[in-house]
Protein backbone atom coordinates (compact mmCIF):
# COMPACT_ATOMS: atom_id res chain seq x y z
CA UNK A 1 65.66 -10.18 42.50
CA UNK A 2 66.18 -9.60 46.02
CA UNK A 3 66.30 -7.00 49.07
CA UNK A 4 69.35 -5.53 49.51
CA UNK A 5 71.20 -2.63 51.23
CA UNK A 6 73.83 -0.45 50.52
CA UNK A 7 75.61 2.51 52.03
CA UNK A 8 77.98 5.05 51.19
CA UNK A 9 80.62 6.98 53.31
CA UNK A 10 81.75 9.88 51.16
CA UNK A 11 85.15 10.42 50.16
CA UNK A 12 86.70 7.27 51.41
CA UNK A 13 84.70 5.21 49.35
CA UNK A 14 84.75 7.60 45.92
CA UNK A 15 88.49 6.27 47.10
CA UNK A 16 87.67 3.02 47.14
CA UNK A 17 85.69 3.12 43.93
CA UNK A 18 88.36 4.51 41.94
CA UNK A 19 91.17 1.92 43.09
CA UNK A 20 87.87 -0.44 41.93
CA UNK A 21 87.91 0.98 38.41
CA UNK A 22 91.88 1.03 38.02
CA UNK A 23 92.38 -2.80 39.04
CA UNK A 24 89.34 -3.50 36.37
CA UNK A 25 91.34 -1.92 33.38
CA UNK A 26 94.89 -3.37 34.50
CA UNK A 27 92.75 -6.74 34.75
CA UNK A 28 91.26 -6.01 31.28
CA UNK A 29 94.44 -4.45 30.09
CA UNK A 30 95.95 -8.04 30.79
CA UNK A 31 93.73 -10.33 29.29
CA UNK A 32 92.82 -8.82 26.02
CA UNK A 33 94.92 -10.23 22.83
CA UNK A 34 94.83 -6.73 21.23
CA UNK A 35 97.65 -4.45 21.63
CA UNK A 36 95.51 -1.01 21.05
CA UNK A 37 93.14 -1.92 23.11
CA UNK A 38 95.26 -3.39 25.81
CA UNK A 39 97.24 0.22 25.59
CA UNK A 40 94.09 2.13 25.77
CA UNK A 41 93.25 -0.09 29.16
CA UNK A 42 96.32 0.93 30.52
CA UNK A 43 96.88 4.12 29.62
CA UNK A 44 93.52 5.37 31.63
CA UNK A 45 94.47 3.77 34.32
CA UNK A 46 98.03 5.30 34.60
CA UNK A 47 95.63 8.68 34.49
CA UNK A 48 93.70 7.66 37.44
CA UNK A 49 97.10 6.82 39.05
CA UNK A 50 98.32 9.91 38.39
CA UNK A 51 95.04 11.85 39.08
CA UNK A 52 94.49 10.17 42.20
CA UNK A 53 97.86 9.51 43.81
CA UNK A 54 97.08 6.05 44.26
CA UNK A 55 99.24 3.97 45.94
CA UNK A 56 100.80 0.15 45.15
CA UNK A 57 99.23 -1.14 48.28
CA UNK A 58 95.67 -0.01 47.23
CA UNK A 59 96.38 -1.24 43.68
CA UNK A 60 97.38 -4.77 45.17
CA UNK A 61 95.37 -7.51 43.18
CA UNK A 62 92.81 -9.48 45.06
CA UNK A 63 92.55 -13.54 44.31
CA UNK A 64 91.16 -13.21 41.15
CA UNK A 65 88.67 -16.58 41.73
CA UNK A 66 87.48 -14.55 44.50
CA UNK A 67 83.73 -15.05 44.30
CA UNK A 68 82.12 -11.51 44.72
CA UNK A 69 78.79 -9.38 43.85
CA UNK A 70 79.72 -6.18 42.56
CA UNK A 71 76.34 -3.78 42.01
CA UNK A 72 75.97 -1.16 39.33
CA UNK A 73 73.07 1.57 39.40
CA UNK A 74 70.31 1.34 36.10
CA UNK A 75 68.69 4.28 37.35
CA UNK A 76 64.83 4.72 36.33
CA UNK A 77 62.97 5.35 33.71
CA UNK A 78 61.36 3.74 30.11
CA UNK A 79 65.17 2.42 29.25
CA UNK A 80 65.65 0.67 32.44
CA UNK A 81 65.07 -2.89 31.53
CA UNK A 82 66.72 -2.20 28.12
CA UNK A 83 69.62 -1.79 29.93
CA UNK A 84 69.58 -4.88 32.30
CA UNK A 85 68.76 -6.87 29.45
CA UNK A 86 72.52 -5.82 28.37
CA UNK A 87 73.99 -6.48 31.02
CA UNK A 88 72.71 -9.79 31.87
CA UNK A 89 73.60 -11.22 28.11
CA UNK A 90 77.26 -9.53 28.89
CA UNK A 91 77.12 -11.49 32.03
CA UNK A 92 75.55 -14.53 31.00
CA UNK A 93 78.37 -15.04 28.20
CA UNK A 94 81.02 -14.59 30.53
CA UNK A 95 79.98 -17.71 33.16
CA UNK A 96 77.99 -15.00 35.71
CA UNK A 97 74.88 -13.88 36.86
CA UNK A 98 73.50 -10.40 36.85
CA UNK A 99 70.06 -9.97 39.17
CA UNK A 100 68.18 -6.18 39.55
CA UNK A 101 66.23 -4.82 42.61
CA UNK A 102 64.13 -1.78 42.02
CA UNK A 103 63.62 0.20 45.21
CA UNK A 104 62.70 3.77 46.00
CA UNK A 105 65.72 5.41 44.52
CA UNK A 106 65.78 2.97 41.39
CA UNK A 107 66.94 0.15 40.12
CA UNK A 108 70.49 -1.46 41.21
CA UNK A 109 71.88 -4.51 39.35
CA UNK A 110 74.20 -7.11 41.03
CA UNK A 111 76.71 -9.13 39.05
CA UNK A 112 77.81 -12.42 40.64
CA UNK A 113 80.73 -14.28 39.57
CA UNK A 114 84.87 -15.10 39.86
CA UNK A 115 86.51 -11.62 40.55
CA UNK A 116 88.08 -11.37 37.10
CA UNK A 117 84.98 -12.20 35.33
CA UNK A 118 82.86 -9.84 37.43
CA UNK A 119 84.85 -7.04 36.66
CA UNK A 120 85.57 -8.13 33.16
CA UNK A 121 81.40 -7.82 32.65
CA UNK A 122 81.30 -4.20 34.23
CA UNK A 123 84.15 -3.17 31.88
CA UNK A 124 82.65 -4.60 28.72
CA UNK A 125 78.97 -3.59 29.83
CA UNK A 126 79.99 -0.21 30.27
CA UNK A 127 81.68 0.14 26.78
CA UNK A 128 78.70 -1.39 25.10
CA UNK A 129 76.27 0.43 26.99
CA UNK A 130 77.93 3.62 25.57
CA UNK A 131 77.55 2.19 22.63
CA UNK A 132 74.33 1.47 22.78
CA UNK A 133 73.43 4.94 23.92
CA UNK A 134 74.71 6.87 21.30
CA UNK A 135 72.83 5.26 19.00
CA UNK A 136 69.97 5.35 20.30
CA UNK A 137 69.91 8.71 20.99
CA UNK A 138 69.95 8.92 17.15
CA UNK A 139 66.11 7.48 16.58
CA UNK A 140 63.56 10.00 15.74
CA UNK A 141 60.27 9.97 15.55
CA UNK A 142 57.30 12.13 15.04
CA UNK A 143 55.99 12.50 18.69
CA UNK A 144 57.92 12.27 22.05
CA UNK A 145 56.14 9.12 22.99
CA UNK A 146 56.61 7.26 19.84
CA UNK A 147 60.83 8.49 19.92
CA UNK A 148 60.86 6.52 23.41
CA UNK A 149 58.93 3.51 22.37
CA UNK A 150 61.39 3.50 19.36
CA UNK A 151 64.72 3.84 21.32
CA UNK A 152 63.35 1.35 23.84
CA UNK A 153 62.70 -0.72 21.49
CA UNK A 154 66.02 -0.22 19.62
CA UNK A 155 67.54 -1.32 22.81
CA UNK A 156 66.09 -4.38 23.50
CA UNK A 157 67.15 -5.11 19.90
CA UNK A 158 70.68 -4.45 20.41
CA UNK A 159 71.09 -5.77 23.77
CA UNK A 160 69.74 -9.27 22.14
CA UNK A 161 71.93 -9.37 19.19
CA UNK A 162 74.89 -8.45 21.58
CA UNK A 163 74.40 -11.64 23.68
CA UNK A 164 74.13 -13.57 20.30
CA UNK A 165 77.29 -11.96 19.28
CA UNK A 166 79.15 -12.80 22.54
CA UNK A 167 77.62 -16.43 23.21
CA UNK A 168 78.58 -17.40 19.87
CA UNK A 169 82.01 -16.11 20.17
CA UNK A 170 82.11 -18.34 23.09
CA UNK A 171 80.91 -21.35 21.27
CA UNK A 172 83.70 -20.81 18.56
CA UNK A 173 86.51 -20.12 20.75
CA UNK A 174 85.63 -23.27 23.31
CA UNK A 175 85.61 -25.00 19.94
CA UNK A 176 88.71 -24.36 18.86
CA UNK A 177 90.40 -25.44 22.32
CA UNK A 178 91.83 -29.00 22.49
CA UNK A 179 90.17 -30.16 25.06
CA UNK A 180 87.15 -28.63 24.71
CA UNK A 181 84.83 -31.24 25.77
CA UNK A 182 86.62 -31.66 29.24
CA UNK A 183 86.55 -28.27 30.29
CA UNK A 184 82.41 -28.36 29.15
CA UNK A 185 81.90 -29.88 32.75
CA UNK A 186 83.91 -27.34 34.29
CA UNK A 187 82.25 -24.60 32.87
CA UNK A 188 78.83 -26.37 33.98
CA UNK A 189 79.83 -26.62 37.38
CA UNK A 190 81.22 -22.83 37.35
CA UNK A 191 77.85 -21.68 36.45
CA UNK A 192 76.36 -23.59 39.49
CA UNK A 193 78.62 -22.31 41.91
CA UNK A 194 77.81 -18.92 40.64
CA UNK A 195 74.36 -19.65 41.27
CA UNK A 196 75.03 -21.29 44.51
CA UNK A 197 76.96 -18.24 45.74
CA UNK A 198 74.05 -15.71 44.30
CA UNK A 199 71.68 -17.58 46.39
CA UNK A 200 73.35 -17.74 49.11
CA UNK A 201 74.41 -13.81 49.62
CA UNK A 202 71.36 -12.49 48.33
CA UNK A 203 68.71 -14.87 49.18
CA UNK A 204 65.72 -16.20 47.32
CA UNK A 205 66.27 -14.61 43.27
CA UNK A 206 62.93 -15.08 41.19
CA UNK A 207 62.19 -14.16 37.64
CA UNK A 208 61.10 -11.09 36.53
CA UNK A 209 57.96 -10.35 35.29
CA UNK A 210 58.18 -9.51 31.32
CA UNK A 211 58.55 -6.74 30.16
CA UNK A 212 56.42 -4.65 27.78
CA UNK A 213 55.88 -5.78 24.09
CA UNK A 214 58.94 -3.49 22.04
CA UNK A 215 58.14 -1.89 18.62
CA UNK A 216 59.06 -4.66 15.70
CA UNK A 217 61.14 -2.35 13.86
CA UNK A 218 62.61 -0.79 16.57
CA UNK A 219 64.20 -3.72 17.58
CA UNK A 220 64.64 -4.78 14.10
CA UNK A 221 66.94 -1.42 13.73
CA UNK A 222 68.56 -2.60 17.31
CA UNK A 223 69.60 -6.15 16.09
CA UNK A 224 71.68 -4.27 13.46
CA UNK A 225 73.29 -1.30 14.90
CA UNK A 226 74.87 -3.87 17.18
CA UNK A 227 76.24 -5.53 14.29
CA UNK A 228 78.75 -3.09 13.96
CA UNK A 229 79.19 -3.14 17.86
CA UNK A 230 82.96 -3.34 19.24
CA UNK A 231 82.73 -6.52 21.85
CA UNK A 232 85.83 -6.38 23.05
CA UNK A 233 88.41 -9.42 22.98
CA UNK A 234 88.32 -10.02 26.88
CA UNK A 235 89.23 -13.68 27.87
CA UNK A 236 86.35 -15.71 29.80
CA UNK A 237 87.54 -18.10 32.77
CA UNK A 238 90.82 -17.10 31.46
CA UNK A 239 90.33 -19.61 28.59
CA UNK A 240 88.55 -18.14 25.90
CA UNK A 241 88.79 -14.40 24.15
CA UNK A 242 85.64 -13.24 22.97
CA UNK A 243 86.33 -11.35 19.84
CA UNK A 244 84.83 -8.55 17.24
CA UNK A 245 82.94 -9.83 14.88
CA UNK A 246 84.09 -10.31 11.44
C-alpha cells in the first residue's frame, strides 16, 4: 500500500472512462472461447458506441503488453476488505498485482500488470463482484450487527473459493499446453516484472495488517455460493482460458 494521488476533470474524463470501458469488453469480447459470452461483450459495447458517439480514433487499441496501473474505488465500510480480497485473487490468477490505499475519501485499489491482463481483471472482478453482492445481500440474521458480520463473512468465503477456482483453472489449462514447462519461467519472470513495475510507480508496497477474524459459517456459506459462480473463460498472457467450473 502506498500514497497516491488522483484527479478528475469532469466531462472529459467521464469521456475518457467510457472509451476505457469499451476497449475492455472488445478486449474481453476477443479473447473469450465462448460465443454468448463473447456476443454479450460486444454487444454492450456497440451500446456505448452508439450512446456515446465514440469515435475509431478514441477506440484505437493501445500495445496491449503495455505495462499500466489502472485504480478502481472499494469505497468504505465493514465489506471493504471483503472486496479487495476479490480482487486481488482475480488479479493474482491472472499474472498481476492488485495493492489498496485507504485515505480520507476511502479506499482505492490499484491493479498492476500487461494492459490486456489489467483490464481483463477489472472486467472479470466486476462481474464477480456482482455476483458476489447479490448474494450476499441474501444473508439474514436476527440483529443488524450479526447480518453484517454474516455477509462479511460470506464474502471473505467466496472471494477465497473464487481464487481457488481461478488458480486451479490456471494450473489445468498450463497443463494441458505442450510446452508447459518452458513457458513456467516466463510466467515467473512476468510476475517479477509486474512487481518490479508496482514498485517502481508506486513506491515502497507493504503488507496489510489482517483483517478481523470472519464468522466460520459465514464463510463456510461463502466457499459455496461461489461454487456456482460464473468465472468467465478470459485467456491469461494470451495463453491460457480460465474456464467455469464443471
Amino acid at each position: 500500500m502506498t500514497e497516491s494521488s488522483h484527479s478528475a476533470e469532469g466531462d472529459d474524463l467521464s469521456l475518457q472512462e467510457v472509451t476505457r470501458r469499451v476497449q475492455k469488453l472488445i478486449a474481453v469480447a476477443e479473447r473469450t472461447t465462448h460465443p454468448d459470452e463473447s456476443d454479450a461483450f460486444s454487444r454492450k459495447a456497440a451500446e456505448l458506441i452508439a450512446r456515446y458517439r465514440l469515435s475509431a480514433e478514441a477506440l484505437r487499441p493501445r500495445q496491449p503488453d503495455e505495462y499500466v496501473i489502472h485504480e478502481l474505488v472499494l469505497g468504505r465500510g465493514a465489506y471493504v476488505r471483503a472486496r479487495f480480497s476479490l480482487l486481488a485473487g482475480v488479479a493474482d490468477a491472472m499474472g498481476c498485482l492488485a495493492t489498496f490505499l485507504t485515505g480520507p475519501s476511502g479506499t482505492a485499489a490499484q491493479i498492476s500488470g500487461p494492459l490486456r491482463e489489467v483490464e481483463a481483471v477489472e472486467v472479470l472482478f466486476n462481474s464477480l463482484h456482482q455476483q458476489m453482492a447479490t448474494q450476499a445481500s441474501k444473508q439474514r440474521r436476527a440483529t443488524s450487527a450479526a447480518t453484517q458480520r454474516f455477509r462479511r463473512s460470506f464474502m471473505f468465503g467466496f472471494a477465497e473459493r473464487v481464487s481457488e477456482l481461478l488458480l486451479d483453472a490456471h494450473s489445468v489449462a498450463a497443463s494441458e499446453q505442450e510446452d508447459a514447462q518452458s513457458l513456467l519461467p516466463i510466467l515467473l519472470e512476468q510476475r517479477e516484472r509486474v512487481h518490479r513495475f508496482a514498485a517502481e510507480q508506486l513506491g515502497p508496497i507493504r503488507a496489510a495488517a489482517a483483517p478481523a477474524p470472519v464468522v466460520a459459517n459465514g464463510a463456510s456459506a461463502g466457499r459455496q455460493a461461489a461454487a456456482d459462480a460464473d468465472i468467465g473463460r478470459i485467456r491469461v498472457a494470451s495463453q491460457y482460458a480460465i474456464g467455469q467450473r464443471s
